[in-house]
PDB file of N, CA and C in Angstrom:
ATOM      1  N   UNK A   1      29.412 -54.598  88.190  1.00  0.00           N
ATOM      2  CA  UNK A   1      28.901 -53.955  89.382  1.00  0.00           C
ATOM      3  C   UNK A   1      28.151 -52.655  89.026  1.00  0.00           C
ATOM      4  N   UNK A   2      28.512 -51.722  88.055  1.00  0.00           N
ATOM      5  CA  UNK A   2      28.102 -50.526  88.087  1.00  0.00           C
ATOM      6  C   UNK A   2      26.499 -50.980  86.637  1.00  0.00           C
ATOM      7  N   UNK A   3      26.424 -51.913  86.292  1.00  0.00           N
ATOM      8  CA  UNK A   3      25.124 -52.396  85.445  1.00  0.00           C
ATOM      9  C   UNK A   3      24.038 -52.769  86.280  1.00  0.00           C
ATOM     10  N   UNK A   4      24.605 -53.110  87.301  1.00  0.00           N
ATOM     11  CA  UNK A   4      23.913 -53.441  88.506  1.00  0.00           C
ATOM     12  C   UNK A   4      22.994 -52.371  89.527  1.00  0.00           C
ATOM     13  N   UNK A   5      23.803 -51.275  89.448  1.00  0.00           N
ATOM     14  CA  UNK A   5      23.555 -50.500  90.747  1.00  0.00           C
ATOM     15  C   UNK A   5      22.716 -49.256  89.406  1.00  0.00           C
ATOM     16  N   UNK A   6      22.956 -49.574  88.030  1.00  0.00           N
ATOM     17  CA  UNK A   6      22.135 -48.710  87.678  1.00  0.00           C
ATOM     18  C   UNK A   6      20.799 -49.456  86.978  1.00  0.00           C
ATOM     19  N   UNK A   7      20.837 -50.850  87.217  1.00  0.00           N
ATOM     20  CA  UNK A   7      19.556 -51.075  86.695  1.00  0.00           C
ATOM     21  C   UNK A   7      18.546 -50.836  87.821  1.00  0.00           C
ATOM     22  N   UNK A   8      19.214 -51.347  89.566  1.00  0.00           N
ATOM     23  CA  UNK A   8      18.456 -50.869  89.963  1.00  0.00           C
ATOM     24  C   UNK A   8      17.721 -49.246  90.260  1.00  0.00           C
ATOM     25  N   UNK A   9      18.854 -48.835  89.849  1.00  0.00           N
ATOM     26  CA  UNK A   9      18.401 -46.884  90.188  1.00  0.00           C
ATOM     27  C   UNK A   9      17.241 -46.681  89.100  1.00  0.00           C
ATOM     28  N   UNK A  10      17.707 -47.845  87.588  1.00  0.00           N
ATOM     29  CA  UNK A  10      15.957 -48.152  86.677  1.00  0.00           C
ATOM     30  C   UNK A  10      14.881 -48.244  87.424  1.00  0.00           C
ATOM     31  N   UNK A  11      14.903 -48.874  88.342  1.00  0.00           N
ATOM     32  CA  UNK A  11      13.687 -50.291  88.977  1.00  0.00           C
ATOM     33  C   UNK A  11      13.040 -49.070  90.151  1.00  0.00           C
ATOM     34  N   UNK A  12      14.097 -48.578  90.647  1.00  0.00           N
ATOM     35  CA  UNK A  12      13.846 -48.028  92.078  1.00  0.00           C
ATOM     36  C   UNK A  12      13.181 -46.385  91.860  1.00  0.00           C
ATOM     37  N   UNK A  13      13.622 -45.401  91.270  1.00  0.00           N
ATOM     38  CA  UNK A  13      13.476 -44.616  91.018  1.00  0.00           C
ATOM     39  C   UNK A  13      11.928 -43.706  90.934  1.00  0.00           C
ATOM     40  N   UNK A  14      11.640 -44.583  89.741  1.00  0.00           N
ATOM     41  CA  UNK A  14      10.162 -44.665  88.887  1.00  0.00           C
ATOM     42  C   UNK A  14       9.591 -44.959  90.351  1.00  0.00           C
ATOM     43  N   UNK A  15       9.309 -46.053  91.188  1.00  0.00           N
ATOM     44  CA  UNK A  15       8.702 -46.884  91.994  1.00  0.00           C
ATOM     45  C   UNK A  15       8.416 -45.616  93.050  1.00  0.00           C
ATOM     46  N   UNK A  16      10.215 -44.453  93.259  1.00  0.00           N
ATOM     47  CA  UNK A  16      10.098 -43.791  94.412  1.00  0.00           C
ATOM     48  C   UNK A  16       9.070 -42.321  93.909  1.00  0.00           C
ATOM     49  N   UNK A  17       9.380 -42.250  92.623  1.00  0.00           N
ATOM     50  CA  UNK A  17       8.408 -40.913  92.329  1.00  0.00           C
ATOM     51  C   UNK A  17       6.902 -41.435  92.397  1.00  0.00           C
ATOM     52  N   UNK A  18       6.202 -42.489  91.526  1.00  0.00           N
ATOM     53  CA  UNK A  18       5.271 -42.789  91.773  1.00  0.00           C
ATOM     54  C   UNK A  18       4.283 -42.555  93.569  1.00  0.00           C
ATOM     55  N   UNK A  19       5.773 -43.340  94.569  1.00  0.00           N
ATOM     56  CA  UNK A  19       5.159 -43.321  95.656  1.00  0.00           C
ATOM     57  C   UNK A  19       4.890 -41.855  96.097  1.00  0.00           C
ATOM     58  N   UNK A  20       5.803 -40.988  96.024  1.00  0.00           N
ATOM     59  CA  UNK A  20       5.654 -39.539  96.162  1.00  0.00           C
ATOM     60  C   UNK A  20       4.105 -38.852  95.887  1.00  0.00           C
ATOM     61  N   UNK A  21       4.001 -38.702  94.961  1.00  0.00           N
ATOM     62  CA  UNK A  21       3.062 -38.592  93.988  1.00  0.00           C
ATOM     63  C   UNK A  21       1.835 -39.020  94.157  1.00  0.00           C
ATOM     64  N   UNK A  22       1.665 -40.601  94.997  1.00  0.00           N
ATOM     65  CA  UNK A  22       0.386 -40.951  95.463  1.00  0.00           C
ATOM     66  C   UNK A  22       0.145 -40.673  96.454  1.00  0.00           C
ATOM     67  N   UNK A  23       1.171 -40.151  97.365  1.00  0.00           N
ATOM     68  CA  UNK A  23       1.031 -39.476  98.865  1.00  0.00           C
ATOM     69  C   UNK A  23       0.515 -38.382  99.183  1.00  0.00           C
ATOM     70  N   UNK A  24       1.093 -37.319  98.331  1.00  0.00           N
ATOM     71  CA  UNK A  24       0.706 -35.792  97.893  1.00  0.00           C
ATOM     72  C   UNK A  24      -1.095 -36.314  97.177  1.00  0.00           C
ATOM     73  N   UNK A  25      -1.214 -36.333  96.454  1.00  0.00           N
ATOM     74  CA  UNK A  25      -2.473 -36.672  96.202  1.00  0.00           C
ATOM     75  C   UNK A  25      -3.338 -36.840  97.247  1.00  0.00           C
ATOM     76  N   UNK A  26      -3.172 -37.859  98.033  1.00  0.00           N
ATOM     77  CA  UNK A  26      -4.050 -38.577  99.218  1.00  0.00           C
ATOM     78  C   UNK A  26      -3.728 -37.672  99.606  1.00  0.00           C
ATOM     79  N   UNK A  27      -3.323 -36.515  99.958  1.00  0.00           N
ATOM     80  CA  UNK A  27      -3.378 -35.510 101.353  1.00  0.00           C
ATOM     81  C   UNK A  27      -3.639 -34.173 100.812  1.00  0.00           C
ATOM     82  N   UNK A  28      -4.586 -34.250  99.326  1.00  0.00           N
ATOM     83  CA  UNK A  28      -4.685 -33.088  98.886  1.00  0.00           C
ATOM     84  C   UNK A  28      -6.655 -32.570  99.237  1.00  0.00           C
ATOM     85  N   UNK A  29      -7.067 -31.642  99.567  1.00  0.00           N
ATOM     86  CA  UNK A  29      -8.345 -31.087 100.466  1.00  0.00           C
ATOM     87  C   UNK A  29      -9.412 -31.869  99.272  1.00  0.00           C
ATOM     88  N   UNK A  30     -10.149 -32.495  99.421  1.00  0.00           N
ATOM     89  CA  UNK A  30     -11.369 -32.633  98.426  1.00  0.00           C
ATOM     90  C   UNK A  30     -12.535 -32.555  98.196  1.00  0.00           C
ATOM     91  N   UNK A  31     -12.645 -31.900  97.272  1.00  0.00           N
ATOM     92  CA  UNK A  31     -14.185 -30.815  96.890  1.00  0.00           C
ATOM     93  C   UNK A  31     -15.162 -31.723  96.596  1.00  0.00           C
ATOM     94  N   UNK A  32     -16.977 -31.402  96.889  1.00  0.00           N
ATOM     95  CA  UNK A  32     -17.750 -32.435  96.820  1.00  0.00           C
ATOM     96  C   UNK A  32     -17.972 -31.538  95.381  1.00  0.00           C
ATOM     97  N   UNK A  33     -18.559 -32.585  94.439  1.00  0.00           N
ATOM     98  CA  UNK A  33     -19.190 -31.907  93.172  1.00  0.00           C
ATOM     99  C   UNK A  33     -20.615 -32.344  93.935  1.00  0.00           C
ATOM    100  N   UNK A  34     -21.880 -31.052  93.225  1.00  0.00           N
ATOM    101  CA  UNK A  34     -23.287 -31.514  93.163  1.00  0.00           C
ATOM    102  C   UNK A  34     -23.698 -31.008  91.979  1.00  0.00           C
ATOM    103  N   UNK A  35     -24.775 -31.258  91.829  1.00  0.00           N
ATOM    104  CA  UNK A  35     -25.824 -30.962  90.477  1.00  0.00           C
ATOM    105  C   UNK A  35     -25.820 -29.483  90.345  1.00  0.00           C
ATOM    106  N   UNK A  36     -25.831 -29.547  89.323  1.00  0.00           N
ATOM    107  CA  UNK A  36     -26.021 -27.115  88.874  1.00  0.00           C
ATOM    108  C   UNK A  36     -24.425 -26.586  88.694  1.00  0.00           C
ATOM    109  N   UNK A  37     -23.361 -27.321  88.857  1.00  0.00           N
ATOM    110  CA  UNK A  37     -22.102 -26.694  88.570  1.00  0.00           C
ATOM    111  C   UNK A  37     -21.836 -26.246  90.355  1.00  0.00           C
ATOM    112  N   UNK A  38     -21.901 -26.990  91.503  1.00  0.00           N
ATOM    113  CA  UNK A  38     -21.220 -26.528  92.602  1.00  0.00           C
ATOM    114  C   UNK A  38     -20.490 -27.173  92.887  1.00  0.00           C
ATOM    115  N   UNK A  39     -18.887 -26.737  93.770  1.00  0.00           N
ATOM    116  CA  UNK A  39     -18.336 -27.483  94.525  1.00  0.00           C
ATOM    117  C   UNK A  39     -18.134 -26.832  95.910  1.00  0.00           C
ATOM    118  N   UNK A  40     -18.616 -28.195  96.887  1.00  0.00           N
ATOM    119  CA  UNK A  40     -18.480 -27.655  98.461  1.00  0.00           C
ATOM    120  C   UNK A  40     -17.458 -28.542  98.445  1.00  0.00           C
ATOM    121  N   UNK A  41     -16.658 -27.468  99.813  1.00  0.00           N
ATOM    122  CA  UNK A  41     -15.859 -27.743 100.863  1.00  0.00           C
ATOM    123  C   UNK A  41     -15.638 -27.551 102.147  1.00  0.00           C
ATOM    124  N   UNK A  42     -15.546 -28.032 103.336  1.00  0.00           N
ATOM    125  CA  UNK A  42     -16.322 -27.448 104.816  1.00  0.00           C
ATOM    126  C   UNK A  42     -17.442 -27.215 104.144  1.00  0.00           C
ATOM    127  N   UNK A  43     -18.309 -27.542 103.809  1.00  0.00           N
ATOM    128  CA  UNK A  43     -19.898 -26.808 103.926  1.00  0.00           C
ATOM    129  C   UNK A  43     -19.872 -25.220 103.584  1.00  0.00           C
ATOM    130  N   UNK A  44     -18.807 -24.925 102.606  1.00  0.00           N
ATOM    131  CA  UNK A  44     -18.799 -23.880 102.129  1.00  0.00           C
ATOM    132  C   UNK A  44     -18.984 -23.876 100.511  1.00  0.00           C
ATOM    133  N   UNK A  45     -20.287 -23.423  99.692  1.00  0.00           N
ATOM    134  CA  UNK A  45     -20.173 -23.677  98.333  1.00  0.00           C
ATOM    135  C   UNK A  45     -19.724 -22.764  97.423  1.00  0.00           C
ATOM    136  N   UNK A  46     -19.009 -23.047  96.451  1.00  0.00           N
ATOM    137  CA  UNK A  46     -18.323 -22.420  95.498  1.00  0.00           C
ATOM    138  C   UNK A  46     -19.243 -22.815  94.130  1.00  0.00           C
ATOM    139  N   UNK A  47     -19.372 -21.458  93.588  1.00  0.00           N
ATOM    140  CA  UNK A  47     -20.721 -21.722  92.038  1.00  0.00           C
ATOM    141  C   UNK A  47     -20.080 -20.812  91.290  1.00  0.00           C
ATOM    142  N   UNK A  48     -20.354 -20.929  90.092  1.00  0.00           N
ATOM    143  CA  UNK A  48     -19.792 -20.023  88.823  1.00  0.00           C
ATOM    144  C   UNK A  48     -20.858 -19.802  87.808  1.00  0.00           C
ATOM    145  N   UNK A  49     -20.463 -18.748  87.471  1.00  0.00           N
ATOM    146  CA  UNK A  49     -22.163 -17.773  86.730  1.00  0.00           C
ATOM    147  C   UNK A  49     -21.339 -16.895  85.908  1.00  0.00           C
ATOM    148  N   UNK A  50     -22.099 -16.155  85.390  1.00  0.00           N
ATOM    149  CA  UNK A  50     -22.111 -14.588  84.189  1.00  0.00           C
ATOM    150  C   UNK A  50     -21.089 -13.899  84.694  1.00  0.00           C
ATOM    151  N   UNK A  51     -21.308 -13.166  86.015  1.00  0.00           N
ATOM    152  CA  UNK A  51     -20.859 -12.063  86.965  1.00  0.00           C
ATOM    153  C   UNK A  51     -19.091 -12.864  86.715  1.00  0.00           C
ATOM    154  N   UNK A  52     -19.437 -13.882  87.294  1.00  0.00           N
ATOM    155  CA  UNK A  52     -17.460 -14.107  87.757  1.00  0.00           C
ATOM    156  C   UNK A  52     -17.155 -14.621  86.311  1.00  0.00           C
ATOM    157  N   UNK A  53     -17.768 -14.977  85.610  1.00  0.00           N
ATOM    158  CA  UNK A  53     -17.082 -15.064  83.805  1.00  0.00           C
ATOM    159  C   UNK A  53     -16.259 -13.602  83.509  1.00  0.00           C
ATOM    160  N   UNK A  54     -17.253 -12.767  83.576  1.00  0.00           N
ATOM    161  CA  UNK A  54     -17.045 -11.503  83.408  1.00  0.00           C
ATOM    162  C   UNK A  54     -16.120 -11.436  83.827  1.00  0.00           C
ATOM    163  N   UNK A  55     -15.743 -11.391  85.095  1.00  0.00           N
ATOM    164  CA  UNK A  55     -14.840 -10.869  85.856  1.00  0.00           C
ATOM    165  C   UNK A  55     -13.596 -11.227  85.719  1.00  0.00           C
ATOM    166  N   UNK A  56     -13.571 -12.488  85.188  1.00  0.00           N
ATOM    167  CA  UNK A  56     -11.919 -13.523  85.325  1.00  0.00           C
ATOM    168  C   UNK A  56     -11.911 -13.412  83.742  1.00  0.00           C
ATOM    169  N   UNK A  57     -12.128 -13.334  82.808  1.00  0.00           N
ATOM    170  CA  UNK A  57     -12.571 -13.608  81.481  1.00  0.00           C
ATOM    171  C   UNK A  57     -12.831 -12.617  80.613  1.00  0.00           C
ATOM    172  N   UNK A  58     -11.646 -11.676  79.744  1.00  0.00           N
ATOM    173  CA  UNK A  58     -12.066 -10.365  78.585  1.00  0.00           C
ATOM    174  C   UNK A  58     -11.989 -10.996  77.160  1.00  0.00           C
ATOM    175  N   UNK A  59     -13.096 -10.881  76.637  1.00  0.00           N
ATOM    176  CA  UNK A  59     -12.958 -11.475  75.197  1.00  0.00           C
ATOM    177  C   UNK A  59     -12.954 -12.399  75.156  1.00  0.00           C
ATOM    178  N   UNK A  60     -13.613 -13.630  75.840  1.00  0.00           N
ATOM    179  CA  UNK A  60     -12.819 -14.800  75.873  1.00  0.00           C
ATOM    180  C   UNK A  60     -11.490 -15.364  76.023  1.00  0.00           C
ATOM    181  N   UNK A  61     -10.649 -14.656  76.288  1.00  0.00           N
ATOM    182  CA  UNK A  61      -9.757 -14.884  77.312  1.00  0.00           C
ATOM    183  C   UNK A  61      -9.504 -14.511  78.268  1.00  0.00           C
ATOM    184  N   UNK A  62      -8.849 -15.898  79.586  1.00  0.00           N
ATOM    185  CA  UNK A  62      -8.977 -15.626  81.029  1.00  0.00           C
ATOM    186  C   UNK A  62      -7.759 -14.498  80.903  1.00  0.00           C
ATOM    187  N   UNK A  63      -7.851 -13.999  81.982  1.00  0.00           N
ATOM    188  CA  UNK A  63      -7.123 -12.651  82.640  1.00  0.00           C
ATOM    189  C   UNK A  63      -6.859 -12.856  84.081  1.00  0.00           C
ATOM    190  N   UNK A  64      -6.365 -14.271  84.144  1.00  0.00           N
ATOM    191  CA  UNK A  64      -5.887 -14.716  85.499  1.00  0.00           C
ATOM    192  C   UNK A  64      -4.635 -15.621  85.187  1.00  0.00           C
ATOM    193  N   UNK A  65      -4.081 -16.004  86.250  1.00  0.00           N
ATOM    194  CA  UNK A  65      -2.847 -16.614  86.365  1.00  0.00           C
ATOM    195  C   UNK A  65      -3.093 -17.752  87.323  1.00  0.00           C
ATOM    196  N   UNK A  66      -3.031 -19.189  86.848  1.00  0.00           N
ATOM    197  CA  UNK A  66      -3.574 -20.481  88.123  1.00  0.00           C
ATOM    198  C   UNK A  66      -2.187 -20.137  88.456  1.00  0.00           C
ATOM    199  N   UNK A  67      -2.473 -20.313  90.419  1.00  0.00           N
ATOM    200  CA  UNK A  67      -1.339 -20.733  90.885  1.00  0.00           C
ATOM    201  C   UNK A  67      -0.874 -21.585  91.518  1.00  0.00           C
ATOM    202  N   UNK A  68      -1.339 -22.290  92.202  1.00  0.00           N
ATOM    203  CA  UNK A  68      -0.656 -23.921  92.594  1.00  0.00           C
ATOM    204  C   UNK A  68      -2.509 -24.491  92.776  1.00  0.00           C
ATOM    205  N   UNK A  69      -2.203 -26.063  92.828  1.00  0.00           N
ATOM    206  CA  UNK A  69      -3.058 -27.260  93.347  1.00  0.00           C
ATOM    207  C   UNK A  69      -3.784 -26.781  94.811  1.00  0.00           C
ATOM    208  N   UNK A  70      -4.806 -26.907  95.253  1.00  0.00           N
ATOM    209  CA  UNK A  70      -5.471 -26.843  96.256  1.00  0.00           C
ATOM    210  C   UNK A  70      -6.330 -27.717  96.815  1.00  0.00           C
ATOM    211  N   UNK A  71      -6.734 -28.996  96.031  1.00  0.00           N
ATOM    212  CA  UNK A  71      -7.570 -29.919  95.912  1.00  0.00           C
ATOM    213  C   UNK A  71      -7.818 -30.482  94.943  1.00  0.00           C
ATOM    214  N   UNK A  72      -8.632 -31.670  94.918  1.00  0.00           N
ATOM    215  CA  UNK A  72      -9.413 -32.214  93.863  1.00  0.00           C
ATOM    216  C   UNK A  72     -10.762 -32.581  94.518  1.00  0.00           C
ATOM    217  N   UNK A  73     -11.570 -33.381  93.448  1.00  0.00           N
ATOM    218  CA  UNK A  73     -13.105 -33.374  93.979  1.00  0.00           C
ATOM    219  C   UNK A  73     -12.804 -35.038  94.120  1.00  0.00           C
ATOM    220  N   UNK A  74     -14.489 -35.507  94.661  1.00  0.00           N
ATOM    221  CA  UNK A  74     -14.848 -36.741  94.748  1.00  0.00           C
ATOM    222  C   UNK A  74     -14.396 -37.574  93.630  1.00  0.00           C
ATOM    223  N   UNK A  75     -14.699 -37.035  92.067  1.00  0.00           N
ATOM    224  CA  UNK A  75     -14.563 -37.953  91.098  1.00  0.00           C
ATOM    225  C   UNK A  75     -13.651 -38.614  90.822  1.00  0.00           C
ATOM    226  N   UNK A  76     -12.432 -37.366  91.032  1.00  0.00           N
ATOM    227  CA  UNK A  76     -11.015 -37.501  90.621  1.00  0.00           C
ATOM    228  C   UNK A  76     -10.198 -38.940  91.263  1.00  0.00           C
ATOM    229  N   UNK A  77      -9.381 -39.723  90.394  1.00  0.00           N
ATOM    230  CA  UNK A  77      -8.817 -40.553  90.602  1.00  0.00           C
ATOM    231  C   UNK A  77      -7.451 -40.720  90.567  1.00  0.00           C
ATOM    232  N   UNK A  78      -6.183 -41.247  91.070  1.00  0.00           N
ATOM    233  CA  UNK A  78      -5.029 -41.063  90.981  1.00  0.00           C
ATOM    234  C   UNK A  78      -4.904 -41.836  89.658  1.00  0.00           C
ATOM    235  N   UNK A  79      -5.292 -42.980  89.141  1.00  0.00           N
ATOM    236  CA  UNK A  79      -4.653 -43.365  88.242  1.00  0.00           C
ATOM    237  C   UNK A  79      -6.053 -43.387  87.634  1.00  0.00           C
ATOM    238  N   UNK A  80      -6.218 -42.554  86.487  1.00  0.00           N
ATOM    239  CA  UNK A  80      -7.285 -42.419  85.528  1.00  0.00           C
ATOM    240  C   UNK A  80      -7.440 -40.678  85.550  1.00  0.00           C
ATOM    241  N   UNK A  81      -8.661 -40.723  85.283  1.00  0.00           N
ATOM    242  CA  UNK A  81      -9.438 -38.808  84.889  1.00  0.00           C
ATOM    243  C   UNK A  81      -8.847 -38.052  86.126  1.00  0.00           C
ATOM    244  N   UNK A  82      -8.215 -37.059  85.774  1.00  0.00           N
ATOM    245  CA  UNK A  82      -8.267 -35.706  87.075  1.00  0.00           C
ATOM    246  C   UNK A  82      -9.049 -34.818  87.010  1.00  0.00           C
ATOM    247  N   UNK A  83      -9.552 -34.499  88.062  1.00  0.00           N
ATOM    248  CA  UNK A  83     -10.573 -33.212  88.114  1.00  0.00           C
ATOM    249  C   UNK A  83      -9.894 -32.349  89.695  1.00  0.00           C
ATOM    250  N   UNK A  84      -8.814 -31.394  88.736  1.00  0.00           N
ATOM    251  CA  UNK A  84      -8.776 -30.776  90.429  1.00  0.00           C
ATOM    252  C   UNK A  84      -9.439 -29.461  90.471  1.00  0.00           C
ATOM    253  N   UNK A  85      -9.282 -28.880  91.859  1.00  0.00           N
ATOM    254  CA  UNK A  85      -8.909 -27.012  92.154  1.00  0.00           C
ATOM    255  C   UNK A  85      -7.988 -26.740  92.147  1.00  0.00           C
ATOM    256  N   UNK A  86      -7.736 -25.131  91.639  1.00  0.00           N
ATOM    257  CA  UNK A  86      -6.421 -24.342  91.797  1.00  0.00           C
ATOM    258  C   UNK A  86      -6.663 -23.510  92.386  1.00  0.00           C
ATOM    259  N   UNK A  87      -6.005 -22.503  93.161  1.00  0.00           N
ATOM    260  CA  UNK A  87      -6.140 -21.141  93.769  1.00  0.00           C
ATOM    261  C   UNK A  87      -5.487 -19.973  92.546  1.00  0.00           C
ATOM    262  N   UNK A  88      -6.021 -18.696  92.087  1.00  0.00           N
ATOM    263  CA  UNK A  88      -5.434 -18.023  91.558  1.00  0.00           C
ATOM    264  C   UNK A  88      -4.871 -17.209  91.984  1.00  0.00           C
ATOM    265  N   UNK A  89      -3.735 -17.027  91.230  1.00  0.00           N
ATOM    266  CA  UNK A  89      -3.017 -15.981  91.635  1.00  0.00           C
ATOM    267  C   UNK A  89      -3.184 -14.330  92.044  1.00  0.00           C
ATOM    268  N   UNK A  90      -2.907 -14.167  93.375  1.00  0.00           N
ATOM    269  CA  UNK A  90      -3.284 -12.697  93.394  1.00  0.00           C
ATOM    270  C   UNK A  90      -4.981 -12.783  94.414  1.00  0.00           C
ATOM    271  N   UNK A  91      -5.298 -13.620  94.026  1.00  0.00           N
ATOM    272  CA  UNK A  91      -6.753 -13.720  94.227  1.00  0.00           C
ATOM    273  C   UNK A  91      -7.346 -14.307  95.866  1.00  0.00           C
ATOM    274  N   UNK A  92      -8.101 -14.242  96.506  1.00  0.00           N
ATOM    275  CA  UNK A  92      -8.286 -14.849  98.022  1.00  0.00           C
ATOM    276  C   UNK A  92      -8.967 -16.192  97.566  1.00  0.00           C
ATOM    277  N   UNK A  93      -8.926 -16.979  98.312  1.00  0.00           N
ATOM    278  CA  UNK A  93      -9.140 -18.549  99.036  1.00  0.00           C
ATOM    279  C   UNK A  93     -10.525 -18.331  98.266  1.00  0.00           C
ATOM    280  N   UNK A  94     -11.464 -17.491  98.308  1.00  0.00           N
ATOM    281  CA  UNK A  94     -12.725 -17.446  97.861  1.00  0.00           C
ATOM    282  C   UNK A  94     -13.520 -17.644  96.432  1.00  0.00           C
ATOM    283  N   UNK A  95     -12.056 -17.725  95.563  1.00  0.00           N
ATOM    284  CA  UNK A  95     -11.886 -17.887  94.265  1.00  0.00           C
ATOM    285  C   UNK A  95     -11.021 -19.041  93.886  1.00  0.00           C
ATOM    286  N   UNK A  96     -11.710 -19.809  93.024  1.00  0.00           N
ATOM    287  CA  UNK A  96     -11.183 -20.739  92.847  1.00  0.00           C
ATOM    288  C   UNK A  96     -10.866 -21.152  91.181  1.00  0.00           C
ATOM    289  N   UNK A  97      -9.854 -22.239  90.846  1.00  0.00           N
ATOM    290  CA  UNK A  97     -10.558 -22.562  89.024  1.00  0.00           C
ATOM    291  C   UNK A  97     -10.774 -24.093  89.574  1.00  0.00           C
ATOM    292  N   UNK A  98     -11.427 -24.826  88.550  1.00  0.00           N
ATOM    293  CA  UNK A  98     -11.840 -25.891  88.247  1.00  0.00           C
ATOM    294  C   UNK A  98     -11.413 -26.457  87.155  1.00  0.00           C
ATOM    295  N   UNK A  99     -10.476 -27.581  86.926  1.00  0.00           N
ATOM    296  CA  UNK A  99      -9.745 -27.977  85.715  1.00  0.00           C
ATOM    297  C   UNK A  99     -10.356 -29.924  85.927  1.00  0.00           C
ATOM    298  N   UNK A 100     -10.867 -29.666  84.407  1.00  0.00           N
ATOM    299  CA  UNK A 100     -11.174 -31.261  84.202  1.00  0.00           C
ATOM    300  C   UNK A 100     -10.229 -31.713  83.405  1.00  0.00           C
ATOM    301  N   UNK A 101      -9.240 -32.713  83.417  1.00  0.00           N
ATOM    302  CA  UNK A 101      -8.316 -33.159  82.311  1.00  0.00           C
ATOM    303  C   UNK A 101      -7.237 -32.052  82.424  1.00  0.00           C
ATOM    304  N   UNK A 102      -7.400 -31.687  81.409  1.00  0.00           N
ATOM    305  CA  UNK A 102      -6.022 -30.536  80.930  1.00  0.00           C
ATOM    306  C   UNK A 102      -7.075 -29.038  80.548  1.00  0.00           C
ATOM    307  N   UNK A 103      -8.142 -29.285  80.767  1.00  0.00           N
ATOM    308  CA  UNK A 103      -9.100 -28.208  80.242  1.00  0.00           C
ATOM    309  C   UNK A 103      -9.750 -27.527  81.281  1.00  0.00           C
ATOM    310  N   UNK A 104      -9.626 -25.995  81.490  1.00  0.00           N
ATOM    311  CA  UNK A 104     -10.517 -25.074  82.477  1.00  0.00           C
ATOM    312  C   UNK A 104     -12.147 -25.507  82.365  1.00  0.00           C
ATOM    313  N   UNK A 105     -12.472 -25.872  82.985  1.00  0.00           N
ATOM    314  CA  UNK A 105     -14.149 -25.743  83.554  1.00  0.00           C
ATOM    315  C   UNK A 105     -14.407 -24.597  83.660  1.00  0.00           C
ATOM    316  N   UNK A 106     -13.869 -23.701  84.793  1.00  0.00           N
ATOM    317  CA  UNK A 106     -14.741 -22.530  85.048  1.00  0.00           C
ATOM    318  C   UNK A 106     -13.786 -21.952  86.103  1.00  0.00           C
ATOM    319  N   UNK A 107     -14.257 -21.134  86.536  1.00  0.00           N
ATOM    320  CA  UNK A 107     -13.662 -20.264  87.774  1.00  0.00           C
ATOM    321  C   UNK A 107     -15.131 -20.134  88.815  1.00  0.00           C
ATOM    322  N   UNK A 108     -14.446 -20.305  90.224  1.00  0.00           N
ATOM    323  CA  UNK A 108     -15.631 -21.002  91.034  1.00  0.00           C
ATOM    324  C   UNK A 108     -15.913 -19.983  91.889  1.00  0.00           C
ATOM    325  N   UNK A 109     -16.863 -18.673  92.592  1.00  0.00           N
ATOM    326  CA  UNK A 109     -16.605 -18.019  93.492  1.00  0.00           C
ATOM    327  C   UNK A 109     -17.479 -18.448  94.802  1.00  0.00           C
ATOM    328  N   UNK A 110     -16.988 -18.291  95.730  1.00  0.00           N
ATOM    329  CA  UNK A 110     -17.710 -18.711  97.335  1.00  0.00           C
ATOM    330  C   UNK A 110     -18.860 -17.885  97.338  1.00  0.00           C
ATOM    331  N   UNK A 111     -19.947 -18.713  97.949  1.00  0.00           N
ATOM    332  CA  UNK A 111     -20.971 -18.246  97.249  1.00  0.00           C
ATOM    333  C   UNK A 111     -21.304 -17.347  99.259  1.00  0.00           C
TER     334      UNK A 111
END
C-alpha cells in the first residue's frame, strides 16, 4: 500500500508543479519586441542606449539588483527559449531589465 501511494505522489507531483508553472506563465504581462532594441507594452516603449548603460552599469558591472518577473515578450515560449522582463529593485515601473536565456540583454528605460 505505501509503494503505491508513493509512486503515485512520483506520477502526480511533477504533473502538479508543471501545471502551476504553465499557469503563472500564461498570466504573465507580454512585451512586443520590434526592430532597433525596443520593447512595447500598452503602447508604451521601453529602449536602451549609452545614457541608461551608464547609469545601471560602473566598469562594466551592473549596479542593480533584478527583482522579481514582470513579463515576457512575444518570442518567449514555455517549453523552449525564455526571453523575459524584470523590474529592478529600488527602481520605478519605468525601468526595466531584459534577460534572454540566463543572460542580461540590457536594461530598458520608458522612453
Amino acid at each position: 500500500m505505501f509503494k503505491v501511494k508513493k509512486r503515485l505522489f512520483f506520477i502526480l507531483a511533477p504533473l502538479l508543479l508543471v501545471s502551476i508553472l504553465f499557469i503563472y506563465d500564461a498570466n504573465l504581462d507580454v512585451y512586443t519586441t520590434k526592430e532597433g532594441g525596443t520593447l512595447v507594452y500598452n503602447n508604451k516603449e521601453f529602449q536602451t542606449g549609452y545614457d541608461t548603460h551608464n547609469q545601471f552599469y560602473l566598469n562594466g558591472e551592473r549596479n542593480f539588483e533584478i527583482d522579481k518577473l514582470i513579463g515576457k515578450t512575444d518570442n518567449s515560449r514555455f517549453f523552449g527559449f525564455k526571453e523575459s522582463v524584470w523590474s529592478i529593485k529600488g527602481e520605478s515601473a519605468n525601468e526595466v531589465v531584459f534577460v534572454k536565456g540566463l543572460m542580461i540583454e540590457g536594461v530598458y528605460r520608458r522612453k
